[in-house]
C-alpha atoms as a PDB file:
ATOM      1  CA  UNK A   1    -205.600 551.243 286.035  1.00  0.00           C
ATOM      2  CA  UNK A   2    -208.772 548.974 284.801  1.00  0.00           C
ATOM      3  CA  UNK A   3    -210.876 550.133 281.781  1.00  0.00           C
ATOM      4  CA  UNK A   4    -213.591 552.614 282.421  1.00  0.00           C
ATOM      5  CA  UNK A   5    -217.460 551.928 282.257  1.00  0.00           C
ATOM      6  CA  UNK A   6    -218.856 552.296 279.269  1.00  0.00           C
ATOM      7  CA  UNK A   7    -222.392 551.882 277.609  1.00  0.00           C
ATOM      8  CA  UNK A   8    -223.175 550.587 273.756  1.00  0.00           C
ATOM      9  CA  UNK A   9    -225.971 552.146 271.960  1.00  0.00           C
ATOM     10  CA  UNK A  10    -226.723 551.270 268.565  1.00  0.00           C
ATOM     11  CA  UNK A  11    -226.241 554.036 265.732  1.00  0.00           C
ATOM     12  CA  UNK A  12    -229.531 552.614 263.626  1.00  0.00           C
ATOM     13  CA  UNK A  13    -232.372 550.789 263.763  1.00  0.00           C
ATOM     14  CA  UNK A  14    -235.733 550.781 266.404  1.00  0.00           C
ATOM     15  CA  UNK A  15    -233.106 551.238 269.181  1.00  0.00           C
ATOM     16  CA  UNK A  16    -231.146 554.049 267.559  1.00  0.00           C
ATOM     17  CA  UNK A  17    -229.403 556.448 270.553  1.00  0.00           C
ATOM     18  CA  UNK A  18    -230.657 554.063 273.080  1.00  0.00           C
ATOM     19  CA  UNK A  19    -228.588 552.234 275.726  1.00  0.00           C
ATOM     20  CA  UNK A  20    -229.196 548.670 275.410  1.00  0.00           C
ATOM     21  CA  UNK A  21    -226.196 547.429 277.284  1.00  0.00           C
ATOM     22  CA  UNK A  22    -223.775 548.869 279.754  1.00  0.00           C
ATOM     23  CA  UNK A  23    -220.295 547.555 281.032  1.00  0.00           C
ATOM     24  CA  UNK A  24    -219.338 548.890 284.841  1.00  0.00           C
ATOM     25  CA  UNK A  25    -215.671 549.158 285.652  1.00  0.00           C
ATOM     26  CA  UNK A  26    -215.152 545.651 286.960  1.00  0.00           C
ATOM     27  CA  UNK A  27    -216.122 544.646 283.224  1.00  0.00           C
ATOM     28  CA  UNK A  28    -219.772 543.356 284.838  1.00  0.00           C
ATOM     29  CA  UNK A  29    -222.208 543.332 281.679  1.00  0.00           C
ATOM     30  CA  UNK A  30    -225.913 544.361 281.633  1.00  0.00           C
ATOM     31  CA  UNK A  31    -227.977 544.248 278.584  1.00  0.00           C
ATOM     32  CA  UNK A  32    -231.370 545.889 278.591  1.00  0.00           C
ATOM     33  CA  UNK A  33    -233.366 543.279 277.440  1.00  0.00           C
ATOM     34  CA  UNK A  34    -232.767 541.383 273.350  1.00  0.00           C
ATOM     35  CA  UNK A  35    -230.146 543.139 272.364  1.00  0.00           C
ATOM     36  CA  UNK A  36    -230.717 543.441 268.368  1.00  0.00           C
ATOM     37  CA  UNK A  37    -228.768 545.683 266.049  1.00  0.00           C
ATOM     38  CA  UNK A  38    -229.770 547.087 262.401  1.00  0.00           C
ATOM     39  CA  UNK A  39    -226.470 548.890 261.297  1.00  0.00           C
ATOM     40  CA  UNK A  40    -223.493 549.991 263.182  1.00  0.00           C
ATOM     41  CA  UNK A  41    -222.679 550.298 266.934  1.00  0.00           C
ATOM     42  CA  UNK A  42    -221.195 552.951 268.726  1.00  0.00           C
ATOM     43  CA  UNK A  43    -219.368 553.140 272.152  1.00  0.00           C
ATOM     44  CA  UNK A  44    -220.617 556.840 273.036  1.00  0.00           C
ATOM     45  CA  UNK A  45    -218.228 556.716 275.884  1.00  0.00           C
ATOM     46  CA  UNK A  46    -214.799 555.242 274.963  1.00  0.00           C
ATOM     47  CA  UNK A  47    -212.982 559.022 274.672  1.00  0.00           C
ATOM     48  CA  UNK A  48    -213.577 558.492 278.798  1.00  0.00           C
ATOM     49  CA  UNK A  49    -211.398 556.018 279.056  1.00  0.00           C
ATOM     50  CA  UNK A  50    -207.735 557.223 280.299  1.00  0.00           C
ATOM     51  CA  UNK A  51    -204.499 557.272 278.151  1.00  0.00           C
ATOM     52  CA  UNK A  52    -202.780 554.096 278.081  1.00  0.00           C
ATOM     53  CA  UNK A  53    -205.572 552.250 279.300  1.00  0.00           C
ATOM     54  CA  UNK A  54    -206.725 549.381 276.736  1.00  0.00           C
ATOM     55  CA  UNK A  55    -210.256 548.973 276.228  1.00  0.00           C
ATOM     56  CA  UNK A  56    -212.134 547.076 273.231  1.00  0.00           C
ATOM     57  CA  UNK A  57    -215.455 545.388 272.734  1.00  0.00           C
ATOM     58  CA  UNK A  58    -215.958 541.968 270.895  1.00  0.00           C
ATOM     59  CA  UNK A  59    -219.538 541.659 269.235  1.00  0.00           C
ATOM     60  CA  UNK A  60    -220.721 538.168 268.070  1.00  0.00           C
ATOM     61  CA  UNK A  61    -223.685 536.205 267.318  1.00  0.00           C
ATOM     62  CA  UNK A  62    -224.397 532.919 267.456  1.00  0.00           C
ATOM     63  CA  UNK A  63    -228.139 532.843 266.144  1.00  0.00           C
ATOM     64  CA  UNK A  64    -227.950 535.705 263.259  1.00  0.00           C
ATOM     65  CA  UNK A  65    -230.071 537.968 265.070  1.00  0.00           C
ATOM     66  CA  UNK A  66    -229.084 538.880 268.821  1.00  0.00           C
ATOM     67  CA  UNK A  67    -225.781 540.635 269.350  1.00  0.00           C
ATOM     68  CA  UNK A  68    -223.531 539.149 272.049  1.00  0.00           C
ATOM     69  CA  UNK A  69    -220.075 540.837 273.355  1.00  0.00           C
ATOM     70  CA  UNK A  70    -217.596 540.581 275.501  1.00  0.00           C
ATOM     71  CA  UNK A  71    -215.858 543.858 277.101  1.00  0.00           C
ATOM     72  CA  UNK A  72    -214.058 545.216 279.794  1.00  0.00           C
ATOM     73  CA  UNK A  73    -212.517 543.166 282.426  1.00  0.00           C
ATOM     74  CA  UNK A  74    -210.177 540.637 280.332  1.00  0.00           C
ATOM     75  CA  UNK A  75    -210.467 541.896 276.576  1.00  0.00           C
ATOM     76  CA  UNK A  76    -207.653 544.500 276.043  1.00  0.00           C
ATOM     77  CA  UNK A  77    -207.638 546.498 272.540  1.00  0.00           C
ATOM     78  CA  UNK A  78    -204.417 547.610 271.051  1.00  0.00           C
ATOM     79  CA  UNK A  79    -203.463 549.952 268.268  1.00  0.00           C
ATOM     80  CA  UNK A  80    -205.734 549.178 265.441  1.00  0.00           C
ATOM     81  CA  UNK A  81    -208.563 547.456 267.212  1.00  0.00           C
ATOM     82  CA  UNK A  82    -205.925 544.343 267.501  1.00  0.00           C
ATOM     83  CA  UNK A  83    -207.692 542.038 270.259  1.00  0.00           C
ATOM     84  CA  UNK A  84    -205.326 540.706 273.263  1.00  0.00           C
ATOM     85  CA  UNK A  85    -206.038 538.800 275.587  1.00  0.00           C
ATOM     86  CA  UNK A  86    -204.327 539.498 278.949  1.00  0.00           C
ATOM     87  CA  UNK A  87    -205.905 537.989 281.637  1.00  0.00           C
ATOM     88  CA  UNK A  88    -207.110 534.703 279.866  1.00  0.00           C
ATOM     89  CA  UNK A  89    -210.277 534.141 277.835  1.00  0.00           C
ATOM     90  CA  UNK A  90    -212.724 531.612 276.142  1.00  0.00           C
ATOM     91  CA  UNK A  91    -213.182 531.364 272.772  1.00  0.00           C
ATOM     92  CA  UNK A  92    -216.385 529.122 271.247  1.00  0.00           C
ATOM     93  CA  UNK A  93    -217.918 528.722 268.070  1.00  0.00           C
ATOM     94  CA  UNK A  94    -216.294 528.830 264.936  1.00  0.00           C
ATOM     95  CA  UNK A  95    -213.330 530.422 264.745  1.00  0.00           C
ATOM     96  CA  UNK A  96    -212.315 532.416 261.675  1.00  0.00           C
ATOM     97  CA  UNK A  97    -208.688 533.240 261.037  1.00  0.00           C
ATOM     98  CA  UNK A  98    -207.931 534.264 257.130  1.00  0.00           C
ATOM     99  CA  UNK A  99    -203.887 535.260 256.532  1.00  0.00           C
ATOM    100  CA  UNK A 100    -203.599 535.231 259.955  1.00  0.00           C
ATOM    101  CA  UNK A 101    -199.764 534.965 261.254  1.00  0.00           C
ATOM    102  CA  UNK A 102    -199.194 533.995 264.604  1.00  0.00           C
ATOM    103  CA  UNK A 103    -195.527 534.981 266.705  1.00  0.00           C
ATOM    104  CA  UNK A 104    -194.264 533.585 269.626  1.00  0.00           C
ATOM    105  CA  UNK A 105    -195.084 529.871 271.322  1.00  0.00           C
ATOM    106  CA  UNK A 106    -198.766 528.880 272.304  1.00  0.00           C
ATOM    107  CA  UNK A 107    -198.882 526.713 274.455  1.00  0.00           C
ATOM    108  CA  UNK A 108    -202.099 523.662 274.308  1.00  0.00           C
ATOM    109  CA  UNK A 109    -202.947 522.618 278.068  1.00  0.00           C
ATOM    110  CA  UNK A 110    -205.194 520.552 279.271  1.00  0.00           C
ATOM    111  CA  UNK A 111    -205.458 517.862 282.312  1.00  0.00           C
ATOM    112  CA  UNK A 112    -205.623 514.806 280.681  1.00  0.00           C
ATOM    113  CA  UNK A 113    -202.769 513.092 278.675  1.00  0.00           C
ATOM    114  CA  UNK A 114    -205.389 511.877 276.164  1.00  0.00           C
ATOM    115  CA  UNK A 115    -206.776 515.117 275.882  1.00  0.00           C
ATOM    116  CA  UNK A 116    -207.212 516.431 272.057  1.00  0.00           C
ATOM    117  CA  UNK A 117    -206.276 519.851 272.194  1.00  0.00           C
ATOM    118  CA  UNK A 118    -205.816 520.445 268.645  1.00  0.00           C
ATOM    119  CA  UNK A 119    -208.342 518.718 265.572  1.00  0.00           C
ATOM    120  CA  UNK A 120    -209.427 519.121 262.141  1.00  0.00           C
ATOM    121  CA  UNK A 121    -211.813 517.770 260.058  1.00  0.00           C
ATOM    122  CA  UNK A 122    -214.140 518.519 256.796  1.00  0.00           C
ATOM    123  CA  UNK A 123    -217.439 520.140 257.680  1.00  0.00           C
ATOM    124  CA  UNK A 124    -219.395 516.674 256.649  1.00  0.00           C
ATOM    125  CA  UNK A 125    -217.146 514.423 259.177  1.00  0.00           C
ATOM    126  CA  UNK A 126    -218.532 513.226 262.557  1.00  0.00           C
ATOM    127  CA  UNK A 127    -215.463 512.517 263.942  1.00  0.00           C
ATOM    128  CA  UNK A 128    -211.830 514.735 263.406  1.00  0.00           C
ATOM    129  CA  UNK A 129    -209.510 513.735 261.329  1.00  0.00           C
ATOM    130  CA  UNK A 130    -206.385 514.997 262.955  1.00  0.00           C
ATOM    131  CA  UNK A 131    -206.044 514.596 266.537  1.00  0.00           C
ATOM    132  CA  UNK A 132    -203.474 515.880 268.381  1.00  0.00           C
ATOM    133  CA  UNK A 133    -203.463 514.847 272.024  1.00  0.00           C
ATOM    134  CA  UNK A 134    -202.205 516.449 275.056  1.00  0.00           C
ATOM    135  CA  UNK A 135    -199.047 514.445 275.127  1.00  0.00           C
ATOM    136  CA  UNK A 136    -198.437 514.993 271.547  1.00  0.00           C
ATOM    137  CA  UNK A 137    -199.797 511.923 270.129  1.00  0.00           C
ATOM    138  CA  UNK A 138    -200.791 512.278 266.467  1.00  0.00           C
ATOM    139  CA  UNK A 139    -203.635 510.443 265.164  1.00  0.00           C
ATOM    140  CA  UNK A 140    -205.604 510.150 262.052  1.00  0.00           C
ATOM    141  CA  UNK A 141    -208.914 508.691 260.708  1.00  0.00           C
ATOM    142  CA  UNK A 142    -211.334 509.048 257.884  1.00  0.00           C
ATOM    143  CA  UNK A 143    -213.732 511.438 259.653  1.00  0.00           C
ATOM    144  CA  UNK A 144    -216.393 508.776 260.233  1.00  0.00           C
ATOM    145  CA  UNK A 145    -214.985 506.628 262.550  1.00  0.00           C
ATOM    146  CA  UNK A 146    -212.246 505.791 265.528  1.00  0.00           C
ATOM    147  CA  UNK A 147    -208.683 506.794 264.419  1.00  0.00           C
ATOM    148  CA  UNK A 148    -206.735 504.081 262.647  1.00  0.00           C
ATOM    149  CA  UNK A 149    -203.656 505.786 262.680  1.00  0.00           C
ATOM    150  CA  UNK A 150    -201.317 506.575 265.776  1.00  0.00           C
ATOM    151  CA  UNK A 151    -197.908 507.881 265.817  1.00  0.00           C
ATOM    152  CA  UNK A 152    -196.576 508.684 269.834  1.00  0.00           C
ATOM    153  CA  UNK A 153    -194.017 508.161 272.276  1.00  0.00           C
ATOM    154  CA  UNK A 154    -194.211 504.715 273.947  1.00  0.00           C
ATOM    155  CA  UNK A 155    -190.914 505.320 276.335  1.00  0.00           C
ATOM    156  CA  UNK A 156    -187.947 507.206 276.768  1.00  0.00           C
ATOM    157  CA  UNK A 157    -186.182 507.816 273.696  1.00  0.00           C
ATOM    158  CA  UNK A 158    -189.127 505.618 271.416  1.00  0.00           C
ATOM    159  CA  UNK A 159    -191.255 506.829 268.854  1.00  0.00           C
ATOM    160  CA  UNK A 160    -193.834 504.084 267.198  1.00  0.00           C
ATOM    161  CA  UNK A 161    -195.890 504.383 264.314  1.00  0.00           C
ATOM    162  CA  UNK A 162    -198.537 502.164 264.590  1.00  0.00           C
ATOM    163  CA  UNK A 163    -200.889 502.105 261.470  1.00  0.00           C
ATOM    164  CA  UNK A 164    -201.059 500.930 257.988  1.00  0.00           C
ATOM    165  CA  UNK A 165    -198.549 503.062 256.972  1.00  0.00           C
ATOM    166  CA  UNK A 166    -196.743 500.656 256.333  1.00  0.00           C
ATOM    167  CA  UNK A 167    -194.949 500.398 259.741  1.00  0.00           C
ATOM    168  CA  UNK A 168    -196.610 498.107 262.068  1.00  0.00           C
ATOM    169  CA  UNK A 169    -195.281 496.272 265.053  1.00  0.00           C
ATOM    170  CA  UNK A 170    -192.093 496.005 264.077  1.00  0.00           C
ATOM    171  CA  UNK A 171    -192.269 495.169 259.862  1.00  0.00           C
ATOM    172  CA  UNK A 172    -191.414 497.900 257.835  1.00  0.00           C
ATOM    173  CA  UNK A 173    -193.043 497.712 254.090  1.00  0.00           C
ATOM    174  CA  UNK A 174    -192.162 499.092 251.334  1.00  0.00           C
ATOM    175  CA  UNK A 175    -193.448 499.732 247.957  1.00  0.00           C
ATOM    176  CA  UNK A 176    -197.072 500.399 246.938  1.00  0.00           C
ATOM    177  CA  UNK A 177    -198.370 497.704 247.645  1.00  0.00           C
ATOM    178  CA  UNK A 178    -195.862 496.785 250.824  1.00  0.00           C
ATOM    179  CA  UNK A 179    -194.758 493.572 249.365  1.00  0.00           C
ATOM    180  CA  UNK A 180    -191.341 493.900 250.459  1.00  0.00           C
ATOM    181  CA  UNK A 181    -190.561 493.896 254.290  1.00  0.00           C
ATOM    182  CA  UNK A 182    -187.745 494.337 256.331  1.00  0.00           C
ATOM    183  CA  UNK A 183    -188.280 493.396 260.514  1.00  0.00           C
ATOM    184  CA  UNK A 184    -186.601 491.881 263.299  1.00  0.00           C
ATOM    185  CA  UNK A 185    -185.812 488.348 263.174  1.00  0.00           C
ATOM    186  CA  UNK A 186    -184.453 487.124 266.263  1.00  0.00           C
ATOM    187  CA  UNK A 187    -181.750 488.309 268.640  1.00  0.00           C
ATOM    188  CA  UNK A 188    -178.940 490.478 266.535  1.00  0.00           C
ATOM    189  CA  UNK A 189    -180.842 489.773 263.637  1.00  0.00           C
ATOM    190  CA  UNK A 190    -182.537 491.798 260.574  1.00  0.00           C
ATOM    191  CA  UNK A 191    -184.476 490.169 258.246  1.00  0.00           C
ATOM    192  CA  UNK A 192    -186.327 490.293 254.805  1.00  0.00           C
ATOM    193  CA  UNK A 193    -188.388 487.869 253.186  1.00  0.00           C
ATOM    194  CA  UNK A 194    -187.815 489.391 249.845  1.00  0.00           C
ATOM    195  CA  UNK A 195    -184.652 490.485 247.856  1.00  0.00           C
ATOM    196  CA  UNK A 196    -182.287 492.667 248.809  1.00  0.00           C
ATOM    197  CA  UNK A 197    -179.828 495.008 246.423  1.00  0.00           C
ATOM    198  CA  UNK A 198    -176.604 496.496 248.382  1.00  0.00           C
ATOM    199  CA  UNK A 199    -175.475 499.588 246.300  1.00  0.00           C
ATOM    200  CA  UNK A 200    -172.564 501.430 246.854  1.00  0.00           C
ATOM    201  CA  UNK A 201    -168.934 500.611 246.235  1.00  0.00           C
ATOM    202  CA  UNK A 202    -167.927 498.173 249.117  1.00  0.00           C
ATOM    203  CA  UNK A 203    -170.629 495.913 248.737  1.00  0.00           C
ATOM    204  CA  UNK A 204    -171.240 493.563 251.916  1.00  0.00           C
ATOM    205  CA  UNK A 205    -168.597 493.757 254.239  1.00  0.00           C
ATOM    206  CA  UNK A 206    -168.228 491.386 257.334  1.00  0.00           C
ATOM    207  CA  UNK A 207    -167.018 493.354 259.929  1.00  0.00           C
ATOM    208  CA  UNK A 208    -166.558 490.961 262.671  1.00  0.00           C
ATOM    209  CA  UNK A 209    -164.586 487.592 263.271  1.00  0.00           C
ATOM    210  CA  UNK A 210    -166.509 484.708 262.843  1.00  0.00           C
ATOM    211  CA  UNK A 211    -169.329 486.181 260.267  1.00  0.00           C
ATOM    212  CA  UNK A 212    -170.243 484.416 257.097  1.00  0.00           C
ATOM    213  CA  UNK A 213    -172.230 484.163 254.483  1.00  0.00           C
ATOM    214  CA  UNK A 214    -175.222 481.693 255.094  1.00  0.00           C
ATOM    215  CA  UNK A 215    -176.710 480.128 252.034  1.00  0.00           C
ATOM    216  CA  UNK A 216    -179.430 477.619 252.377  1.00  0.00           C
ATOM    217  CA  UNK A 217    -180.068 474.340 250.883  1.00  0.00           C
ATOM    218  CA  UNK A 218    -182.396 472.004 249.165  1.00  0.00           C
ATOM    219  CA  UNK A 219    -184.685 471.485 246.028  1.00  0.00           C
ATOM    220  CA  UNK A 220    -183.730 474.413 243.689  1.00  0.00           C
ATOM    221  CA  UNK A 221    -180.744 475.996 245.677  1.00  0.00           C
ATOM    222  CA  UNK A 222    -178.067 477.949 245.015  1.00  0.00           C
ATOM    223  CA  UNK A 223    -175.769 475.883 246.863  1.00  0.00           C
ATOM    224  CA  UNK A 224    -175.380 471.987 247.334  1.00  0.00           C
ATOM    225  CA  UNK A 225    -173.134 468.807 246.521  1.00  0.00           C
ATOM    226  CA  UNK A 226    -172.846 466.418 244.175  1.00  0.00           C
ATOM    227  CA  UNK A 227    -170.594 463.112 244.001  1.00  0.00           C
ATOM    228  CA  UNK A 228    -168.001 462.979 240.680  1.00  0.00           C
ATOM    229  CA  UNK A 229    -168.432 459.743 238.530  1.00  0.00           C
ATOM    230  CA  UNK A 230    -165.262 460.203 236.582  1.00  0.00           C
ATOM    231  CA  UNK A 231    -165.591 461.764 233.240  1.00  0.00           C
ATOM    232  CA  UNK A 232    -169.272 460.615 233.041  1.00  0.00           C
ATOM    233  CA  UNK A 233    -171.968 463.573 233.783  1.00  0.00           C
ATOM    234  CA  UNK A 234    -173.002 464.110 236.562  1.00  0.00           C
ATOM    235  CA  UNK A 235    -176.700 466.217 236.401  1.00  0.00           C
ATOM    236  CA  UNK A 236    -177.628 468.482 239.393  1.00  0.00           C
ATOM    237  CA  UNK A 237    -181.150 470.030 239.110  1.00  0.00           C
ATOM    238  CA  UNK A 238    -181.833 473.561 240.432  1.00  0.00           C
ATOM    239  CA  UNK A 239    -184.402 476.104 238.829  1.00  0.00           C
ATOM    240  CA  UNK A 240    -181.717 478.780 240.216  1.00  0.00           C
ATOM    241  CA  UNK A 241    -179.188 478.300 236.941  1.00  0.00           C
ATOM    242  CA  UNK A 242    -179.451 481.091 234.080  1.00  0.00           C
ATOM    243  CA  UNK A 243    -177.185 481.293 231.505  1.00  0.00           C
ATOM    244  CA  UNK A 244    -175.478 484.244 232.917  1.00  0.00           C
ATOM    245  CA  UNK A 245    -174.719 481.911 236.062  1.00  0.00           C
ATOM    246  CA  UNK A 246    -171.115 481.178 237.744  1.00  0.00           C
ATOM    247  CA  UNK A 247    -170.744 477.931 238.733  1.00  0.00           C
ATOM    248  CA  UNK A 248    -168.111 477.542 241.936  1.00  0.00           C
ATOM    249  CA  UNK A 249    -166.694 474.285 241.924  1.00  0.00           C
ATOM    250  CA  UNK A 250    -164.505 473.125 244.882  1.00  0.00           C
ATOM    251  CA  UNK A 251    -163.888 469.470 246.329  1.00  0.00           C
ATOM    252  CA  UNK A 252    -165.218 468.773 249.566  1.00  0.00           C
ATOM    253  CA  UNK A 253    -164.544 465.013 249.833  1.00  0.00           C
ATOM    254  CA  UNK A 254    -161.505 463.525 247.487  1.00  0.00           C
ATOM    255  CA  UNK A 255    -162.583 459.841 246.399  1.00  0.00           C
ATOM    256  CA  UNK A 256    -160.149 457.859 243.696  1.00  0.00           C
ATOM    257  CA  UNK A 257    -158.253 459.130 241.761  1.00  0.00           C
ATOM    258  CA  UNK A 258    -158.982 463.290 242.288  1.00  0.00           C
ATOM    259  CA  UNK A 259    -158.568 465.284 239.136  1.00  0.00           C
ATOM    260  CA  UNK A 260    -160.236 468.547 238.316  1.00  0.00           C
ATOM    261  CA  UNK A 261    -164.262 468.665 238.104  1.00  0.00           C
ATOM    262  CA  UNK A 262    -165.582 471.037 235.748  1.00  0.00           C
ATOM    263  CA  UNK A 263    -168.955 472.215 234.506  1.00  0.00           C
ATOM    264  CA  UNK A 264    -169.605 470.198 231.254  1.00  0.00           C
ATOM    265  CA  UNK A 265    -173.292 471.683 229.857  1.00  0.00           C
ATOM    266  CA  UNK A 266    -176.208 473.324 231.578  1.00  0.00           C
ATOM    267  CA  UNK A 267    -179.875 473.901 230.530  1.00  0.00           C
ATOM    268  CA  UNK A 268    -181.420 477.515 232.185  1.00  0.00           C
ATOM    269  CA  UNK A 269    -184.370 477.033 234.592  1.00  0.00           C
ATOM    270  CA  UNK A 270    -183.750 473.146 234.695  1.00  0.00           C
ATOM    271  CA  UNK A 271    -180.104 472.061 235.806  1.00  0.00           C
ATOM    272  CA  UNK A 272    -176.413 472.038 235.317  1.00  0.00           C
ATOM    273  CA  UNK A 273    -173.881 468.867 234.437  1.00  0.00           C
ATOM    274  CA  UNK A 274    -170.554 468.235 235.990  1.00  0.00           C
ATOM    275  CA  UNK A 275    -167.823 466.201 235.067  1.00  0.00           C
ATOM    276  CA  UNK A 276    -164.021 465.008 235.975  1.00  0.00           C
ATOM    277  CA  UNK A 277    -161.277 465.245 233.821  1.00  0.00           C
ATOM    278  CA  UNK A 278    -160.153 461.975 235.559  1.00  0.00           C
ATOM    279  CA  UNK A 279    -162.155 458.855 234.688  1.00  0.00           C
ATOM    280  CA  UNK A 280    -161.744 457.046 238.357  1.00  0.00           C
ATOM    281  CA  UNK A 281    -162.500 460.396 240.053  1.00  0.00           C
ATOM    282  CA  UNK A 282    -165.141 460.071 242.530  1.00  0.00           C
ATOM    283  CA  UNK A 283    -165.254 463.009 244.792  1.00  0.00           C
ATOM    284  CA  UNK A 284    -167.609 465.205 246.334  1.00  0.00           C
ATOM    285  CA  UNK A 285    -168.067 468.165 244.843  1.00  0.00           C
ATOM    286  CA  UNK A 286    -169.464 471.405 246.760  1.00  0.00           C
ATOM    287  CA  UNK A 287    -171.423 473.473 244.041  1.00  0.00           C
ATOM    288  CA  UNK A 288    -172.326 477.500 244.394  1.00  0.00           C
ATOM    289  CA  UNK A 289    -174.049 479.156 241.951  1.00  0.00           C
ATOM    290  CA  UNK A 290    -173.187 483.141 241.902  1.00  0.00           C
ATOM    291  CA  UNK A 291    -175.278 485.561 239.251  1.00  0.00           C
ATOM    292  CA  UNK A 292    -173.561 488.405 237.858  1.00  0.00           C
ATOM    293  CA  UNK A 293    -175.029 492.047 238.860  1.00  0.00           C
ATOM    294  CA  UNK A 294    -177.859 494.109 236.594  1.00  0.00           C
END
């Protein structure tokens, strides 16, 4: 059964007991001419309205003085003046909700993908803040200007973040100041230009045949070769020694008379000496430096 007509009359003020707006029974609105209130508003005629039939009135203003409302013919009222809306509605202005708690699933439509159908901002912004578009991209700017943040779906099964947060086509940074990165390197390959700590009580582990450990050389490596001269010392200069360091010592190339090399002094930051304990040794050494763990 639809809501009854009803007229609203206001209780005080110049138009006290006077109808100044009417709502027929197919919730068609008439007001009789500025409708301005001083006090409260009755509905004279509500107790017409039959049991179990719904019936509210929403009163609003959007210049402080006229009185606007909506009634009959969408707006349903339930116990305790609780608004519902049953047969869809518009809501504009500003939007008040203090402690409110909403239950079940709303549901944000609108035609366009790129549609923002949620936003938030501060009152002195120009722009949101918060965007939430129709297909559930998130972005976020500084409430003066385009966002510079994006986080969406860019295909099946892919979420990007695209922003300075520290995530950014491809390189992921970490730290405050993002000065350590980790990011695709090639085919099969992940790569850092910084260092990299393994915790844990495995360490590195090498799962498939044919892996290895890379190490590059050059000026100040951790790795190279040097060529014996018998007991004499032979200096190799690398930045990379501490005093902490070990030294790996193995003979690539044998040349005279092999006997053992050995590491015979070092100085930390600058180099590292090796010698033979034969005096007509003159192989080629392979050096590794390894550092011992914090």
């Amino acid at each position: 059964m639809a809501p009854q007509p009803f007229t609203v009359q206001p209780q005080n003020g110049p138009t006290a007991g006077t109808a100044v707006a009417t709502v027929d029974a197919s919730g068609n609105e008439t007001v009789n001419g500025t409708l301005t209130v001083s006090g409260a508003v009755i509905l004279p005629k509500m107790a017409q309205a039959p049991a179990g039939v719904p019936l509210s009135l929403v009163l609003y203003t959007d210049d402080g003085t006229t009185l606007k409302f909506v009634g009959a013919g969408g707006l349903a009222g339930g116990a305790g003046g609780t608004p519902v809306l049953t047969n869809g509605g518009t809501l504009s202005g500003t939007f008040t909700a203090t402690g409110a708690v909403f239950t079940g699933a709303p549901d944000f439509r609108a035609a366009a993908a790129s549609t923002n159908v949620i936003t938030t901002d501060v009152t002195a912004d120009t722009v949101p803040r918060l965007q939430i578009t129709a297909d559930g991209s998130l972005k976020w700017g500084g409430g003066s200007g385009a966002a510079d943040c994006v986080i969406d779906r860019y295909a099946a099964g892919g979420l990007e973040i695209n922003c300075a947060f520290r995530f950014t086509n491809g390189q992921l940074l970490f730290g405050p100041a993002g000065d350590v990165d980790l990011y695709w390197g090639g085919t099969g390959l992940l790569k850092t230009d910084n260092n990299l700590t393994v915790g844990g009580t495995t360490g590195v582990t090498i799962s498939t045949a044919g892996g290895g450990l890379l190490v590059k050389t050059g000026t100040n490596a951790t790795m190279g070769t040097a060529v014996l001269n018998g007991t004499t010392a032979v200096v190799v200069n690398t930045t990379k020694v501490t005093a902490s360091s070990n030294i790996i010592l193995t003979i690539q190339t044998p040349g005279g008379t092999v006997a053992s090399p050995y590491v015979s002094a070092r100085t930390a930051g600058t180099s590292f000496s090796v010698k033979s304990t034969g005096a007509s040794d003159t192989s080629t050494v392979s050096w590794l430096i390894v550092e011992p763990a914090p």
